[in-house]
Structures are given as C-alpha cells and as structure tokens.
Protein backbone atom coordinates (compact mmCIF):
# COMPACT_ATOMS: atom_id res chain seq x y z
CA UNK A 1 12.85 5.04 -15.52
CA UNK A 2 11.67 1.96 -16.39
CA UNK A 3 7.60 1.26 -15.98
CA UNK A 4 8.56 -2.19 -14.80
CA UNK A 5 10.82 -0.86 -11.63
CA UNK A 6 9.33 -1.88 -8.50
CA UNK A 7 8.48 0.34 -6.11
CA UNK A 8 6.20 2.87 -7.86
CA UNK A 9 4.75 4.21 -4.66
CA UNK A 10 7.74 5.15 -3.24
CA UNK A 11 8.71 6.50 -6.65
CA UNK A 12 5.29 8.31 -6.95
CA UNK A 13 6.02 9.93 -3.08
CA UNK A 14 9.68 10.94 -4.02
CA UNK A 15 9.05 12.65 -7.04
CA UNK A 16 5.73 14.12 -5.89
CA UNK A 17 7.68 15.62 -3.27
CA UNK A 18 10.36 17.27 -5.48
CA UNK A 19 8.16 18.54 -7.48
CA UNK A 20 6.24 20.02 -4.52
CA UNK A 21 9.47 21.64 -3.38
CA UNK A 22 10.42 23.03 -6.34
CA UNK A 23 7.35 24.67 -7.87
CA UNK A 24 5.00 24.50 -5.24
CA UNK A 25 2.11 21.98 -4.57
CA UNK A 26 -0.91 24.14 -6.38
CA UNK A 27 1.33 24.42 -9.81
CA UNK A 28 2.00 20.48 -9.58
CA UNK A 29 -0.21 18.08 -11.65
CA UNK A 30 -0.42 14.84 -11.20
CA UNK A 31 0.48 13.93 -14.93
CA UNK A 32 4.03 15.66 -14.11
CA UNK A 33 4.38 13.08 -10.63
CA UNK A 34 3.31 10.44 -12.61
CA UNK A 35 6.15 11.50 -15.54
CA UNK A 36 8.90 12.32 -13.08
CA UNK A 37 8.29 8.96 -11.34
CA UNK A 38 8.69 7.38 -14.88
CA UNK A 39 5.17 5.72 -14.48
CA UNK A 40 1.60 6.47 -16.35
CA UNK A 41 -0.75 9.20 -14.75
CA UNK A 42 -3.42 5.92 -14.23
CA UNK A 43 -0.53 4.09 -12.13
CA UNK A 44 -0.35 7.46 -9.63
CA UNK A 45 -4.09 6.31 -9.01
CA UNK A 46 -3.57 3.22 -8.06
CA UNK A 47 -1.54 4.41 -4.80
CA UNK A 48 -3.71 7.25 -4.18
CA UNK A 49 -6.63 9.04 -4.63
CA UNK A 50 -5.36 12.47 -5.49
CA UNK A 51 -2.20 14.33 -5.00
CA UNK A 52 -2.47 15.53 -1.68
CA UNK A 53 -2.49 12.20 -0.72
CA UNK A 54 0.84 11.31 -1.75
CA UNK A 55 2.20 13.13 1.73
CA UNK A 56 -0.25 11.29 3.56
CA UNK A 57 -0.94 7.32 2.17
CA UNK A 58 -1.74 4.72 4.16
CA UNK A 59 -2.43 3.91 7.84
CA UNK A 60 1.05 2.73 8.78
CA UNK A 61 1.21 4.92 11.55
CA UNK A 62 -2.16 4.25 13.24
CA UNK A 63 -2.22 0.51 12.89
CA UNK A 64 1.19 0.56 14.24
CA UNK A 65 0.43 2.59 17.47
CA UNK A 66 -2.81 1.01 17.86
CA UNK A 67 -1.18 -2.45 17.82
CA UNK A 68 2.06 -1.04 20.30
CA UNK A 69 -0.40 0.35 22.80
CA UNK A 70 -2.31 -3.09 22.38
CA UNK A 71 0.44 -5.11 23.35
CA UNK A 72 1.62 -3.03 26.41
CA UNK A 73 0.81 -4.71 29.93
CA UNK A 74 -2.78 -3.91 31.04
CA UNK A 75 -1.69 -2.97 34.29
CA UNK A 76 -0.07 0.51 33.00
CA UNK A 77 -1.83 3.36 33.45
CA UNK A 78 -3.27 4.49 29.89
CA UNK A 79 -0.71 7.56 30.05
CA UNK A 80 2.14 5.02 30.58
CA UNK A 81 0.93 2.50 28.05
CA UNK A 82 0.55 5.29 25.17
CA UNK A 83 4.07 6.81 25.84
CA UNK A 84 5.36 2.99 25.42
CA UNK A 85 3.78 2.73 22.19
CA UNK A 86 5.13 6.21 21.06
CA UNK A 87 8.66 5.28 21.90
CA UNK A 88 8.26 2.68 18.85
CA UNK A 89 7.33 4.75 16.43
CA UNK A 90 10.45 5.91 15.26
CA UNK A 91 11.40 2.04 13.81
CA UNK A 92 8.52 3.18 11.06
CA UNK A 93 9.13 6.65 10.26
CA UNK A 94 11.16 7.31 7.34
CA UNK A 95 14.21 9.30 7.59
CA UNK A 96 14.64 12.82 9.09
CA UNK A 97 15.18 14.75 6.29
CA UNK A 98 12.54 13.34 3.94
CA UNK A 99 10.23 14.23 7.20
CA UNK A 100 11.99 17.48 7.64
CA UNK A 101 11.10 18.21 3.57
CA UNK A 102 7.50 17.45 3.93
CA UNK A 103 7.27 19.35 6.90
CA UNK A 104 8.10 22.34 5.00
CA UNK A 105 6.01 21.37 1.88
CA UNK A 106 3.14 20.93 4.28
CA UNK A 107 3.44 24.09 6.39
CA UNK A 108 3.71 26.19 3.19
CA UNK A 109 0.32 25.23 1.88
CA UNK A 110 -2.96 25.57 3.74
CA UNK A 111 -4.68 22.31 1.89
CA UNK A 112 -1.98 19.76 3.12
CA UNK A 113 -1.67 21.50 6.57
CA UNK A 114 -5.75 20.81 6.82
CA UNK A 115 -5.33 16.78 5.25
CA UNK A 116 -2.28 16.36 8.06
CA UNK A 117 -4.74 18.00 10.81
CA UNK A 118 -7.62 15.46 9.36
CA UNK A 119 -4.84 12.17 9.40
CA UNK A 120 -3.76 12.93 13.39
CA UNK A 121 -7.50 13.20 13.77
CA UNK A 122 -7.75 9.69 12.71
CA UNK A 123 -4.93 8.51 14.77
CA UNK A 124 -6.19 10.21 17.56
CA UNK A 125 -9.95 8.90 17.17
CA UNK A 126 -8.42 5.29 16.68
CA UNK A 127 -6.13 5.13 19.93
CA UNK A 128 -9.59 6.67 21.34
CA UNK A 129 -11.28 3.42 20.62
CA UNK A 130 -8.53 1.45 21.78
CA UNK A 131 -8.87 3.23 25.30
CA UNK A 132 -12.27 2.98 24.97
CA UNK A 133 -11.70 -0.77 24.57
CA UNK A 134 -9.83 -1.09 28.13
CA UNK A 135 -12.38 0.00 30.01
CA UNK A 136 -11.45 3.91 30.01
CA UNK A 137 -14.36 6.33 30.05
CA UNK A 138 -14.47 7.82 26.46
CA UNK A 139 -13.78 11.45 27.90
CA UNK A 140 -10.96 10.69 29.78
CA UNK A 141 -9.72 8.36 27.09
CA UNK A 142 -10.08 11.53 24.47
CA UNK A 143 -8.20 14.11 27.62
CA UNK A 144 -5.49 11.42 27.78
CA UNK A 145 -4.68 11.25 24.10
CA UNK A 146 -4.86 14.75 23.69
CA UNK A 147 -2.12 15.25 26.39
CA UNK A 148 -0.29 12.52 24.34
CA UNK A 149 -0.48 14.04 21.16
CA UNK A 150 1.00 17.68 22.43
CA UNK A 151 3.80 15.08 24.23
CA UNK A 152 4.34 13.77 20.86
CA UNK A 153 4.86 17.35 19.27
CA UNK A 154 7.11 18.56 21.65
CA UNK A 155 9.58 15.02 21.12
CA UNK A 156 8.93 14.76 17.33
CA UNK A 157 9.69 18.89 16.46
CA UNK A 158 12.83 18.42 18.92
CA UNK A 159 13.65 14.73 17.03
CA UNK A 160 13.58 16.38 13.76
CA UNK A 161 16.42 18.57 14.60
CA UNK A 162 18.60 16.42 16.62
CA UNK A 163 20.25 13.90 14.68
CA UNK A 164 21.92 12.72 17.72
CA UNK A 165 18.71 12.02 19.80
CA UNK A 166 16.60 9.09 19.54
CA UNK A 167 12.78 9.67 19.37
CA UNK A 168 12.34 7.59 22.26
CA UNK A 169 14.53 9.49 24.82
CA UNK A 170 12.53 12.51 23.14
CA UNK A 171 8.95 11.81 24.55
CA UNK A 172 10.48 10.29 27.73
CA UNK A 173 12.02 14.31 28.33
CA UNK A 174 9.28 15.64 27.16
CA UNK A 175 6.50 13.59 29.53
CA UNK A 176 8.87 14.68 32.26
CA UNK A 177 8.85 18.19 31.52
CA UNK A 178 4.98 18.00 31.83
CA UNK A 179 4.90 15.89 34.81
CA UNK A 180 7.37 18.55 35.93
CA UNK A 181 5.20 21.66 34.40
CA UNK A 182 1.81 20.18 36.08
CA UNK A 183 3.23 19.19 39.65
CA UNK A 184 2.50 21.26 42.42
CA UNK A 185 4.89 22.37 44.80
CA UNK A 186 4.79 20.85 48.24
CA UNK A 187 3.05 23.56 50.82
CA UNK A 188 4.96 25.20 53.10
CA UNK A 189 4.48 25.46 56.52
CA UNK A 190 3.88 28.34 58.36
C-alpha cells in the first residue's frame, strides 16, 4: 500500500485488528500494524499512543452522546432524555461485524477488557457532568447513568446479533423490560 493513501487511521485500526485476531494482541507489535497498514511505525504514533489504543481512539462516542442528550428538550426527565440520545448512537458506530470482531479481540485479553472498562468510565463521568449541568444532584445524576449504561448493554449485546433490529428499537425494549422488571404489582384487596 501506498504511504500516500489516505486514511491511515482507519488503515492502522483494520490491520491492527487482523493482526490481533490472528496471533493474538500480546504477540502483536506495533512495527507489524504499522507494516500491514503499509505505513511507517512513527505514522502508527501519530493516531495513537500505543497499541491498545487502536480499539479505543478518539472521543467520538462521548462527544456525540454528550451533544444528543444536550439537545433533547429540558422538560424530559433525565432517564428519558439519555435513552433519546442513545437511540442515535447507532448513526456513529461502525458496522456490526467489525464491532462483533473487537468484541472478541477485547474479551480474550485482560489489558483491552480493563482500557474498554476505563473508556465507558469516561463516557459515563462525562454524561455525569452533563446531568450535573441541568440541575440534577450529582448522586442521582451518577444512579441514573448507571441504570443507562446496563440499558445500553442489554440493547447493544442483543443489536450485535440481530441484523434485522435497529439499535434504537433495542434500548426502547430493553427500558421497557426494566420499567417492567422494577414495577410493582398493584395490591390486592382483601
């Protein structure tokens, strides 16, 4: 390939995952990225800062949600206006089965499952101060994201495995099963 060929990022995150696939992420260097990408070992650090980054660049995802639950109407309740902004999150994601292959590069290797624990951390800590920011009490606004986040699980795991389902439709089942789960019967009478 071509030095010259534009997107070296993507390039870079292709071939990184390959290579992660095929002989694991511990026996991959990031010399052999670089070369499978057709790029320089310097150009790898220009995108990122090692090579368990590659899985994991950027922000996309947290500036996007932060922005989506931003521009929701102030009058929904913070549960409502952070299930809005999940429904939109599938417009960014890449497609299933590049997600479905770093799923399984991530859950066979300890190091990447701990950097993908640390990046939800940061999503979670930056909706946080979103909350924060409309007036909701920093506890609550941590309980609510947290109840969010296991929402988000339930849709995404199901998403990744049903090509005919839309992400949205995902989270609005799974919201319902909880609101279904956590509702109390009405008391008899006796």
């Amino acid at each position: 390939m071509p030095r010259w060929e534009s997107d070296a990022q993507g390039r870079l995150e292709r071939a990184a995952l390959e290579l992660f696939e095929t002989q694991g992420f511990e026996r991959t260097s990031v010399a052999q990225i670089a070369v499978a990408a057709g790029l320089k070992e310097r150009s790898f650090y220009r995108y990122f800062p090692d090579k368990r980054e590659v899985l994991f660049a950027g922000n996309q995802l947290e500036t996007h949600l932060v922005a989506q639950f931003e521009a929701t109407d102030p009058d929904l309740t913070p549960l409502e206006a952070l299930l809005t902004a999940l429904r939109t999150t599938e417009e960014i994601f890449r497609p299933r089965e590049y997600l479905l292959r770093r799923a399984r590069v991530i859950a066979a290797n300890p190091a990447l499952a701990e950097r993908d624990l640390i990046k939800l951390a940061d999503i979670a800590d930056a909706l946080t101060r979103a909350l924060e920011r409309r007036g909701v009490e920093p506890g609550k606004a941590r309980f609510v994201i947290d109840v969010v986040l296991a929402i988000h699980r339930r849709a995404a795991s199901r998403w990744l495995t049903d090509p005919d389902a839309s992400l949205s439709q995902l989270i609005t089942q799974a919201a319902d099963e909880l609101r279904e789960t956590v509702t109390l019967p009405a008391p008899t009478a006796h």
